[in-house]
C-alpha atoms as a PDB file:
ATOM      1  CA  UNK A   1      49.326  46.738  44.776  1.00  0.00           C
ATOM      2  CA  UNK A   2      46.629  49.392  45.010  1.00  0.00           C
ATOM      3  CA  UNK A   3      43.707  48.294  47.473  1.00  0.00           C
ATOM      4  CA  UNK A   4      41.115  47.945  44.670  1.00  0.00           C
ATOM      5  CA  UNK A   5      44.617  45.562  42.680  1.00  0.00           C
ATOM      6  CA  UNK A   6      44.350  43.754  46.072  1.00  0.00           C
ATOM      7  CA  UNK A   7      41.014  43.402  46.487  1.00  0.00           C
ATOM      8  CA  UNK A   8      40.701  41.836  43.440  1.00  0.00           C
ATOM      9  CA  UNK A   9      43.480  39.356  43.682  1.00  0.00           C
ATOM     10  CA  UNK A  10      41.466  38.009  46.593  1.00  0.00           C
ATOM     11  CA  UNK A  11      37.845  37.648  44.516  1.00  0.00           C
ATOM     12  CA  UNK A  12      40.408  35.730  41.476  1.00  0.00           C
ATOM     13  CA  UNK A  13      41.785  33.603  44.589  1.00  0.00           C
ATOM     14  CA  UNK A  14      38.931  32.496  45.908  1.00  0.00           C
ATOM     15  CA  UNK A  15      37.073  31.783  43.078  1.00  0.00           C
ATOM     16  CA  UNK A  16      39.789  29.662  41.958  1.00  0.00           C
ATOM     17  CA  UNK A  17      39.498  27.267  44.647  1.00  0.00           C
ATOM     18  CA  UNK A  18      36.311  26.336  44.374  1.00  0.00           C
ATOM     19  CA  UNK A  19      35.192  24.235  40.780  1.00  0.00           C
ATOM     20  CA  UNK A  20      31.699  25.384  41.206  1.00  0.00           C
ATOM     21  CA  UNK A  21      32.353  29.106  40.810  1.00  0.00           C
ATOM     22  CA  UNK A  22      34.482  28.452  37.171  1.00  0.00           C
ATOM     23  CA  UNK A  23      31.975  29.787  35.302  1.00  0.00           C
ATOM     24  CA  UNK A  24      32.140  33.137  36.876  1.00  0.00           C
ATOM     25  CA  UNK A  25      34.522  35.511  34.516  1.00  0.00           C
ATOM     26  CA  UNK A  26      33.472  38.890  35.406  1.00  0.00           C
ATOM     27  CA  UNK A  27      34.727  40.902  38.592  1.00  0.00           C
ATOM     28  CA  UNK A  28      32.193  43.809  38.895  1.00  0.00           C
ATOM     29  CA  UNK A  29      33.773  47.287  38.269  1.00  0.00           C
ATOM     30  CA  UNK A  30      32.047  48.917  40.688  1.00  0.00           C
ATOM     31  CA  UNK A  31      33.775  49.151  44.200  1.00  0.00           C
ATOM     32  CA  UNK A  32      30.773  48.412  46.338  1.00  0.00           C
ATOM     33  CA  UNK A  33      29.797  45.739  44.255  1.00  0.00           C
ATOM     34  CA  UNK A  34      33.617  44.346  44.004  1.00  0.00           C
ATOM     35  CA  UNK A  35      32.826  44.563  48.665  1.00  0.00           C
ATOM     36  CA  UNK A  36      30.117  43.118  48.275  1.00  0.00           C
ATOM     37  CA  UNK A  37      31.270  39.734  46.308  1.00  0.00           C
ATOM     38  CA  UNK A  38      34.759  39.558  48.189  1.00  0.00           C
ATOM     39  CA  UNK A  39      32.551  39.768  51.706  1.00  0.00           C
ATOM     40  CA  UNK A  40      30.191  37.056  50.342  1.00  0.00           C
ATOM     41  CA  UNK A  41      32.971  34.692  49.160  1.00  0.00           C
ATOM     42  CA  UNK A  42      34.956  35.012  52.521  1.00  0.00           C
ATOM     43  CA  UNK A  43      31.543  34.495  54.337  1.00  0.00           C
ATOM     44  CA  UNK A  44      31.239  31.101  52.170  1.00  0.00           C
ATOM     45  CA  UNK A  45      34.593  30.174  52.422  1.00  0.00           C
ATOM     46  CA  UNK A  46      35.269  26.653  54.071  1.00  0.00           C
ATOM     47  CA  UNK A  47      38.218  26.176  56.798  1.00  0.00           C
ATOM     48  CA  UNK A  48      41.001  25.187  54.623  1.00  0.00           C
ATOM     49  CA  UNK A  49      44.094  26.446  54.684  1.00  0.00           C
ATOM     50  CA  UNK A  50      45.442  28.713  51.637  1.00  0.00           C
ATOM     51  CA  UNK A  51      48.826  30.064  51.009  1.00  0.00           C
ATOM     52  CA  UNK A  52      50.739  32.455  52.197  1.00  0.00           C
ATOM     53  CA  UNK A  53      50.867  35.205  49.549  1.00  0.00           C
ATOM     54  CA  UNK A  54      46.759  35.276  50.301  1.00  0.00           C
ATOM     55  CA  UNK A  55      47.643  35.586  53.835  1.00  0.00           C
ATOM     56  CA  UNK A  56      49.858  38.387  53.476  1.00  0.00           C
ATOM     57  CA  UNK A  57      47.485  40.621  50.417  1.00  0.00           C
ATOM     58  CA  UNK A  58      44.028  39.819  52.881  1.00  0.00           C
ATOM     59  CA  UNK A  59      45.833  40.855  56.155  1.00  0.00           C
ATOM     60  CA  UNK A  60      47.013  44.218  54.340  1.00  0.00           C
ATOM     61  CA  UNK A  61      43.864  44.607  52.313  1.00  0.00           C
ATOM     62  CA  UNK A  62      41.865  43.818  55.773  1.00  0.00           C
ATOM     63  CA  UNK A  63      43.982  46.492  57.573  1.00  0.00           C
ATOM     64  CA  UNK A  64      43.225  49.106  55.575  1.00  0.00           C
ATOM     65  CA  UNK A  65      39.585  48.549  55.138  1.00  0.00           C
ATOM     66  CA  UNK A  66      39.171  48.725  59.077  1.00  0.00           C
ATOM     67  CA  UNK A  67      41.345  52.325  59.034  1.00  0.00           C
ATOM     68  CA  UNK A  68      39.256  53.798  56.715  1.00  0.00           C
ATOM     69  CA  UNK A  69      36.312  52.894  58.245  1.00  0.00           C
ATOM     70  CA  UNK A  70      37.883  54.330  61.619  1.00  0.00           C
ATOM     71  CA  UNK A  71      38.773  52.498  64.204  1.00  0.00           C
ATOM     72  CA  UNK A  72      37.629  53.563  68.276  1.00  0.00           C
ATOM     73  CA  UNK A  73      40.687  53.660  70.992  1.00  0.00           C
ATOM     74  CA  UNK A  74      39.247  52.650  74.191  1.00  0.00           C
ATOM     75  CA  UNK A  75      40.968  55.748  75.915  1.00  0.00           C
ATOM     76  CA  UNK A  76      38.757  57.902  73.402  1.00  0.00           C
ATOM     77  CA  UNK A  77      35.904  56.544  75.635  1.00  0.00           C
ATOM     78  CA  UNK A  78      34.540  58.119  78.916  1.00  0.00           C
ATOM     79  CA  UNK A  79      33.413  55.649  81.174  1.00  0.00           C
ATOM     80  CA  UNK A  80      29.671  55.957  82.867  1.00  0.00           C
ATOM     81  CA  UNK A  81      31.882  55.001  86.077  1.00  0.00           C
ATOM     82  CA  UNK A  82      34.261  53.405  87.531  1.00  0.00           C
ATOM     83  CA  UNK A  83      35.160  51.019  85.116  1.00  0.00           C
ATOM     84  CA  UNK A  84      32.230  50.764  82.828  1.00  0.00           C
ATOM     85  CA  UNK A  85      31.713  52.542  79.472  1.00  0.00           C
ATOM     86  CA  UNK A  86      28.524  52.339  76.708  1.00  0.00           C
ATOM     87  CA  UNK A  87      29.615  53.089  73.495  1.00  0.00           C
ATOM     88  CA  UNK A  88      26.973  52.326  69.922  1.00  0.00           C
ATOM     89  CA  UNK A  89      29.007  51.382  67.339  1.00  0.00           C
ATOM     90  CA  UNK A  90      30.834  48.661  64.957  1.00  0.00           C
ATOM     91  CA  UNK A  91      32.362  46.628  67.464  1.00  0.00           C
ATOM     92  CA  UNK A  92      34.996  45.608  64.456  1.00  0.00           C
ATOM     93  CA  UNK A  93      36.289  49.073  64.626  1.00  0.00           C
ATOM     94  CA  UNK A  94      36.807  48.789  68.656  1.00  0.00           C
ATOM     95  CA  UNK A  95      40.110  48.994  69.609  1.00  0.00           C
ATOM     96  CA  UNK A  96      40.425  47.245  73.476  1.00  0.00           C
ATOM     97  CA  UNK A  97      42.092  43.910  74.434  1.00  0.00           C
ATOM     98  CA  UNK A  98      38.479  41.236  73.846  1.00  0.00           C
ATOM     99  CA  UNK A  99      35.670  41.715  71.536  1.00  0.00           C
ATOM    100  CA  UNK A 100      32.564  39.615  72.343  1.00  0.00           C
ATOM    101  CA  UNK A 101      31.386  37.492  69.161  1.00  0.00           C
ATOM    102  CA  UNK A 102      27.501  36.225  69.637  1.00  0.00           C
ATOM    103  CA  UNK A 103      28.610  33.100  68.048  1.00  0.00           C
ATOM    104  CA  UNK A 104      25.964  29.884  66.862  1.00  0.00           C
ATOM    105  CA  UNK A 105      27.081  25.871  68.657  1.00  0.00           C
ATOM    106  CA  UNK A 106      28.799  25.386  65.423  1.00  0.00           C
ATOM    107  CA  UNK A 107      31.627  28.150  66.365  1.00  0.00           C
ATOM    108  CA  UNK A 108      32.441  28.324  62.692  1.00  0.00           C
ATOM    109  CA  UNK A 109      30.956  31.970  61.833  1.00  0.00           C
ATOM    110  CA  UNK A 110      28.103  32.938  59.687  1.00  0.00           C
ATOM    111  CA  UNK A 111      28.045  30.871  56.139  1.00  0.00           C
ATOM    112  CA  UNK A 112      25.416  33.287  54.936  1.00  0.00           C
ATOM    113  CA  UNK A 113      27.138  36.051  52.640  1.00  0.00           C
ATOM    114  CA  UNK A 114      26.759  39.540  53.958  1.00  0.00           C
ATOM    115  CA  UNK A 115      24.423  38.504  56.766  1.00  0.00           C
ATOM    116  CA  UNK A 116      23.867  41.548  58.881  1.00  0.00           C
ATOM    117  CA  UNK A 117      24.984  39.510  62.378  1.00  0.00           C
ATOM    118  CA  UNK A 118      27.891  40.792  64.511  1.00  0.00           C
ATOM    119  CA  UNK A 119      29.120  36.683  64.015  1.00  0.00           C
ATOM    120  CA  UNK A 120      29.555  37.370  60.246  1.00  0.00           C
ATOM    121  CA  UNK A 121      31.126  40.965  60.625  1.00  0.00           C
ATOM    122  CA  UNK A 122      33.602  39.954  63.205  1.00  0.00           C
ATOM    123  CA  UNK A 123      35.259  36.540  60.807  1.00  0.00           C
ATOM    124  CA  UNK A 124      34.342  38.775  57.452  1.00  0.00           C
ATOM    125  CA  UNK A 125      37.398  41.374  58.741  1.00  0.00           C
ATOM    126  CA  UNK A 126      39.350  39.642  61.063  1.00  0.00           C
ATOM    127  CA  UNK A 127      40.453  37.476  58.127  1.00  0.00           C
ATOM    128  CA  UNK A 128      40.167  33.410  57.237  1.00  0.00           C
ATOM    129  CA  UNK A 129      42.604  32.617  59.823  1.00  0.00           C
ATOM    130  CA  UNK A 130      39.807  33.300  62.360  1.00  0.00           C
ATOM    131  CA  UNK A 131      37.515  30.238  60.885  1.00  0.00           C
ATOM    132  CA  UNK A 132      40.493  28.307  60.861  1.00  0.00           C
ATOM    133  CA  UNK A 133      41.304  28.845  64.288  1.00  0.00           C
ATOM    134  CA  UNK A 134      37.598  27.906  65.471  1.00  0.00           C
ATOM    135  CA  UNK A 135      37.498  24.953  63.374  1.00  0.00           C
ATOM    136  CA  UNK A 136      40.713  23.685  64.882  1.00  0.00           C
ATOM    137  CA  UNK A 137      38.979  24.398  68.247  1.00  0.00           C
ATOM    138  CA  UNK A 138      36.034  22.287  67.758  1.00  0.00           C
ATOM    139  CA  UNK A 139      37.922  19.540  66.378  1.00  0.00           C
ATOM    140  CA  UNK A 140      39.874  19.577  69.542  1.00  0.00           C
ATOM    141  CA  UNK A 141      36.816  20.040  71.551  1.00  0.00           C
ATOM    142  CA  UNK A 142      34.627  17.017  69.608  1.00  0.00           C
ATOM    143  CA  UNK A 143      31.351  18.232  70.069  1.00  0.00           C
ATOM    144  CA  UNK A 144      28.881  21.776  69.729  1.00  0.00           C
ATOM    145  CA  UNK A 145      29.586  24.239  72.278  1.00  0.00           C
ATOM    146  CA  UNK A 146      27.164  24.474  75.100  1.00  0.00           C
ATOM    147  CA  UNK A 147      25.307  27.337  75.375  1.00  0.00           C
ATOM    148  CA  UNK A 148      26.465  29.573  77.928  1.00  0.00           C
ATOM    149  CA  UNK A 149      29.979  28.671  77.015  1.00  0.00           C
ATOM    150  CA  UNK A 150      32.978  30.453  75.533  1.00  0.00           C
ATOM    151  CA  UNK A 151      35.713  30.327  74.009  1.00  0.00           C
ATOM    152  CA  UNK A 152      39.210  32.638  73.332  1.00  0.00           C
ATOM    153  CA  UNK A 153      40.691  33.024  70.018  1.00  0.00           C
ATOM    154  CA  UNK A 154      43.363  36.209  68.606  1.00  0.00           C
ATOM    155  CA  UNK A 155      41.336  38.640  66.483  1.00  0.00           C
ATOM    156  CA  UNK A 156      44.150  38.518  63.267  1.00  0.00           C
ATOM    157  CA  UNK A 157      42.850  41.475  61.429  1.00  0.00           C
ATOM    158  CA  UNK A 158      40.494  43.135  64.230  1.00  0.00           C
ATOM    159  CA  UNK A 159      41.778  45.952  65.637  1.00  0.00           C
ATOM    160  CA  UNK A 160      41.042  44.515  69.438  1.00  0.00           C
ATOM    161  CA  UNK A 161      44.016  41.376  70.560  1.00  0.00           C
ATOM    162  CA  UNK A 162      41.443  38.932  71.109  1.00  0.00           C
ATOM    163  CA  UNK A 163      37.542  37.367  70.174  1.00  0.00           C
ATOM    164  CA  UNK A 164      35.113  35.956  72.634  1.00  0.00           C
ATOM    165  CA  UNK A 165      33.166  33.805  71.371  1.00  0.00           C
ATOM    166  CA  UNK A 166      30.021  32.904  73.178  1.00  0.00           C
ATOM    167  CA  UNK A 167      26.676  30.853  72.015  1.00  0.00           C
ATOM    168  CA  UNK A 168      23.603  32.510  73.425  1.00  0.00           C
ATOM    169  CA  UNK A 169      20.117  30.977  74.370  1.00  0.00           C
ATOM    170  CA  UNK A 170      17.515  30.657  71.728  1.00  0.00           C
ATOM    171  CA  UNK A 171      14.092  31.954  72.744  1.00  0.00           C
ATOM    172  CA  UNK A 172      11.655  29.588  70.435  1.00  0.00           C
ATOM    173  CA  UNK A 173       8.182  30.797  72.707  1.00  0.00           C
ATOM    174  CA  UNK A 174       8.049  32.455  75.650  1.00  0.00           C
ATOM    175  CA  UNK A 175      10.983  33.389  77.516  1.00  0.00           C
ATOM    176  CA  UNK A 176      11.803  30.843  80.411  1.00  0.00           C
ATOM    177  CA  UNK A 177      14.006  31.021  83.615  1.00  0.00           C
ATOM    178  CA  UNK A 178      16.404  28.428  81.789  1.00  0.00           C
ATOM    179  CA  UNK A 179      16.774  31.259  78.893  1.00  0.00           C
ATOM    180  CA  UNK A 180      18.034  33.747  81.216  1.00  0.00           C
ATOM    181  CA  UNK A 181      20.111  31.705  83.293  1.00  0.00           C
ATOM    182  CA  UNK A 182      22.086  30.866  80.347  1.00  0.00           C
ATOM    183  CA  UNK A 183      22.357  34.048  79.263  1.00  0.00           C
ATOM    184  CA  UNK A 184      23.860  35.391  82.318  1.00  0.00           C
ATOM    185  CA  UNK A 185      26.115  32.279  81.875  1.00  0.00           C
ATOM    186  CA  UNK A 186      27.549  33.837  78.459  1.00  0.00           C
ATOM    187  CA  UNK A 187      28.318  37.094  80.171  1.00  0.00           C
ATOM    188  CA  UNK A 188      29.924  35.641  83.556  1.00  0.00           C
ATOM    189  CA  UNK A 189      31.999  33.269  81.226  1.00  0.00           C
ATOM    190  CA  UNK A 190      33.167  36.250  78.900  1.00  0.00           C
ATOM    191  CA  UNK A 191      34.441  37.847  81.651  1.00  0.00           C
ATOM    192  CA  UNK A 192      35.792  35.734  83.716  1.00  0.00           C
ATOM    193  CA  UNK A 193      37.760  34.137  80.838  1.00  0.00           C
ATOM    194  CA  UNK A 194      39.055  37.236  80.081  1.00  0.00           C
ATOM    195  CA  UNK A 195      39.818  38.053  83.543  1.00  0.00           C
ATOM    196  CA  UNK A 196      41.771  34.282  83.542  1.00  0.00           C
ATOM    197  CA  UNK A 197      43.745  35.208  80.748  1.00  0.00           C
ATOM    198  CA  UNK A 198      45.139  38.530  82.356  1.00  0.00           C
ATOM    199  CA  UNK A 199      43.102  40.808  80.266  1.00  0.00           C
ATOM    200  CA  UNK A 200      42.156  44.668  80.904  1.00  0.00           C
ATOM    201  CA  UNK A 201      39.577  45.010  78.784  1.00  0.00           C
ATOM    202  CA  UNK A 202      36.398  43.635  77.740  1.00  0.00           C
ATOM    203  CA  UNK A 203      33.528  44.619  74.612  1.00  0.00           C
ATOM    204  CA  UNK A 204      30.383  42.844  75.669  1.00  0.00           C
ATOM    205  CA  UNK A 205      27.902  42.610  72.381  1.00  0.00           C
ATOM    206  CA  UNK A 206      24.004  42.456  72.648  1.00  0.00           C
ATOM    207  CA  UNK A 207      24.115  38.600  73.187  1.00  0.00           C
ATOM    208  CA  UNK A 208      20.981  36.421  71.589  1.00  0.00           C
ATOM    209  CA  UNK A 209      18.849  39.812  70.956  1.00  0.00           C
ATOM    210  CA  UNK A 210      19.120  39.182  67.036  1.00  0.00           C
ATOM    211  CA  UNK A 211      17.893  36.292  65.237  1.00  0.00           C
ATOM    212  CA  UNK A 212      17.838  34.124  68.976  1.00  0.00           C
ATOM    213  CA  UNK A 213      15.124  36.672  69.677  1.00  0.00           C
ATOM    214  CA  UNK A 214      15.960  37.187  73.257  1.00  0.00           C
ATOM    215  CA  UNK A 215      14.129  40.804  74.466  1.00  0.00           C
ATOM    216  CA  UNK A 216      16.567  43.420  74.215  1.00  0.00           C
ATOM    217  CA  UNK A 217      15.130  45.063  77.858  1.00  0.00           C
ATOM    218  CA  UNK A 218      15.506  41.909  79.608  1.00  0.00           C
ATOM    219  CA  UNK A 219      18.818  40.868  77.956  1.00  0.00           C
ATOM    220  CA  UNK A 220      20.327  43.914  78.811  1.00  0.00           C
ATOM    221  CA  UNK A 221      19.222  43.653  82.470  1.00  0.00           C
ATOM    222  CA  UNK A 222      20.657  40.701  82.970  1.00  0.00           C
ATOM    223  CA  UNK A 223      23.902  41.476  80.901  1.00  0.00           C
ATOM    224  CA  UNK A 224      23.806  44.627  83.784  1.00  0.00           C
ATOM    225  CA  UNK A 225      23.356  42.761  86.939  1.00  0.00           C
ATOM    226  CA  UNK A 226      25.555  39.697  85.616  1.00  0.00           C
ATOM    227  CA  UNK A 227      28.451  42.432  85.217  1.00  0.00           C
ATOM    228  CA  UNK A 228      28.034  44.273  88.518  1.00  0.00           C
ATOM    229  CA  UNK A 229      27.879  40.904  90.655  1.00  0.00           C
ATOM    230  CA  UNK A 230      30.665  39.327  89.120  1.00  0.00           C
ATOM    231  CA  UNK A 231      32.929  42.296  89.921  1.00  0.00           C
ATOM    232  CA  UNK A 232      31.318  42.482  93.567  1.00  0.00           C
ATOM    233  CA  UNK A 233      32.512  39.382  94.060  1.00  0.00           C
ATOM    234  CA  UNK A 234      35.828  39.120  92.777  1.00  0.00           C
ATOM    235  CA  UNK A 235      36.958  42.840  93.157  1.00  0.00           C
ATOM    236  CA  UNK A 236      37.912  42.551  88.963  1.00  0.00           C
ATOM    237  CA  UNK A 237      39.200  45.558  87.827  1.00  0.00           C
ATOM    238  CA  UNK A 238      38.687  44.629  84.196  1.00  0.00           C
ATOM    239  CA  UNK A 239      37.371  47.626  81.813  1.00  0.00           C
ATOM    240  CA  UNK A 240      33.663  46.815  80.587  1.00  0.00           C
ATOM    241  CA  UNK A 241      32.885  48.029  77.295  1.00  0.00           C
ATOM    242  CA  UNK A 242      28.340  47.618  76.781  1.00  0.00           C
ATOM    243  CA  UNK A 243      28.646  47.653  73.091  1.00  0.00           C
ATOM    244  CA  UNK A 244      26.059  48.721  71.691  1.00  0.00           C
ATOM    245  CA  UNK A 245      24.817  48.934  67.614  1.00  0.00           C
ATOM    246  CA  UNK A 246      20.991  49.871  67.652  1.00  0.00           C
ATOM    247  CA  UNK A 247      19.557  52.832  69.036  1.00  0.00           C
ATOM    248  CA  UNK A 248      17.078  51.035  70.885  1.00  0.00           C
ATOM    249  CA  UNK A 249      19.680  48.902  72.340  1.00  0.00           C
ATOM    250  CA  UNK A 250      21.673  52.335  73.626  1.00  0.00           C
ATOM    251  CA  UNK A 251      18.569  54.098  75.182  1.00  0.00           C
ATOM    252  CA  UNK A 252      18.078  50.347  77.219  1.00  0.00           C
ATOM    253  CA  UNK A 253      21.373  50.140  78.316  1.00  0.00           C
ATOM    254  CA  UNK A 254      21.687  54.309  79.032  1.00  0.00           C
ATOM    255  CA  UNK A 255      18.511  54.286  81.321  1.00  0.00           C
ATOM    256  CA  UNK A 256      19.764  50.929  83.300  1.00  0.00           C
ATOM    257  CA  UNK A 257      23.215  52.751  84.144  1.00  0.00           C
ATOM    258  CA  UNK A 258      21.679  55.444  84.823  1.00  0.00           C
ATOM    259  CA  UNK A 259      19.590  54.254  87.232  1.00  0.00           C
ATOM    260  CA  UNK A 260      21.992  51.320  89.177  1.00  0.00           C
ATOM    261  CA  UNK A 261      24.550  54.478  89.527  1.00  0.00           C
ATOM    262  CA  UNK A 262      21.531  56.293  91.356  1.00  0.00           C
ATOM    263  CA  UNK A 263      21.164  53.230  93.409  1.00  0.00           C
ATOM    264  CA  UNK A 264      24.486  52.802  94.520  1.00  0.00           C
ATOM    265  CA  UNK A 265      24.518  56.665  95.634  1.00  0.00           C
ATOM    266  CA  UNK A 266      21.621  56.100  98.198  1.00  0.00           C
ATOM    267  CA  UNK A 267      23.241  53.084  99.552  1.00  0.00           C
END
């Protein structure tokens, strides 16, 4: 099969499954349009399990999306120092051992098609298998995750080993103490669970400064000082990846490196 032959096997299979979508007949010829309706119809797509020859045409078709899109070794990176890098880019295309996934108490992914959120980018190519996985999770688990709270699932189709999923505060009003605490909870819980599952490398996302509408300065500030004292105090020599998608968020995060590296010369 030719990528555009695979990609629309996938569009036929999915609309098959679902009764509702029988009256749809036409596949769009256009590529980007053909994207577009696959993304949306993985994005919808329910945790049930489908069968293997899926399986085998997404995981291929998935593959050589990411490729062509071009995916980022972590040895391409130069670190700010020691062990700490900031690198602006599609965190999908990040090749290290965890990827942090700014996930919602459901754990399920984003069910809105093409949402711009790292949550939908990060299930939309790492294949069904990763909704699957979550679901099975939370069944397990009974109840919403906490926020603050993680949780450590393979990536399938990702270029990275593993996803971190973490649910970060929402700021309704003004930002409180609580809000930040629990923030610096996601952060210290990312890494540390990474650290407990003997990994060397870490991709932290912009936690909660999308659509939770935490303050990108202050989020980053924390996500900074959260970071440095958990290494402090367990001498982790896990690789930190600040992952980084807005230019905004890269200018924060440059200046606050920046300056804690001047800091640590005086001292």
């Amino acid at each position: 099969m030719t990528n555009e032959e695979k990609r629309i096997f996938l569009i036929q299979e999915l609309l098959s499954e679902q009764p509702k979508y029988s009256g749809i007949s036409t596949i769009p010829t256009d590529t980007a349009e053909q994207k577009k309706m696959l993304r949306s119809l993985l994005n919808v797509r329910l945790p049930i399990t489908v069968n293997d020859e899926f399986l085998s045409v997404q995981d291929e078709y998935l593959k050589e999306e990411t490729a062509a899109r071009g995916i980022t070794e972590l040895n391409c990176l130069t670190p700010v120092r020691n062990d700490l890098y900031l690198w602006q880019g599609d965190i999908t295309l990040l090749a290290c051992d965890a990827i942090v996934n700014a996930a919602n108490s459901g754990m399920l992914g984003c069910f809105q098609p093409c949402h711009g959120c790292i949550d939908n980018a990060i299930h939309t190519y790492a294949g069904i298998q990763l909704r699957l996985a979550c679901a099975e999770l939370m069944r397990e688990q009974g109840y919403d995750e906490p926020t603050g709270n993680t949780k450590i699932t393979s990536a399938y189709n990702l270029p990275s080993k593993y996803v971190i999923h973490t649910v970060g505060p929402i700021v309704y009003d003004r930002l409180t103490e609580t809000e930040c605490d629990r923030l610096a909870s996601c952060y210290r819980s990312c890494i540390s669970l990474a650290d407990k599952n003997g990994l060397n490398s870490i991709a932290l996302c912009c936690i909660s400064t999308g659509v939770f509408r935490f303050p990108n300065d202050k989020a980053a500030e924390i996500a900074v000082k959260t970071i440095a004292k958990y290494k402090e105090e367990t001498n982790s020599k896990i690789k930190v990846i600040y992952n980084v998608f807005k230019n905004q968020d890269y200018e924060i995060y440059r200046k606050l490196l920046a300056e804690n590296r001047k800091a640590e010369n005086r001292t």
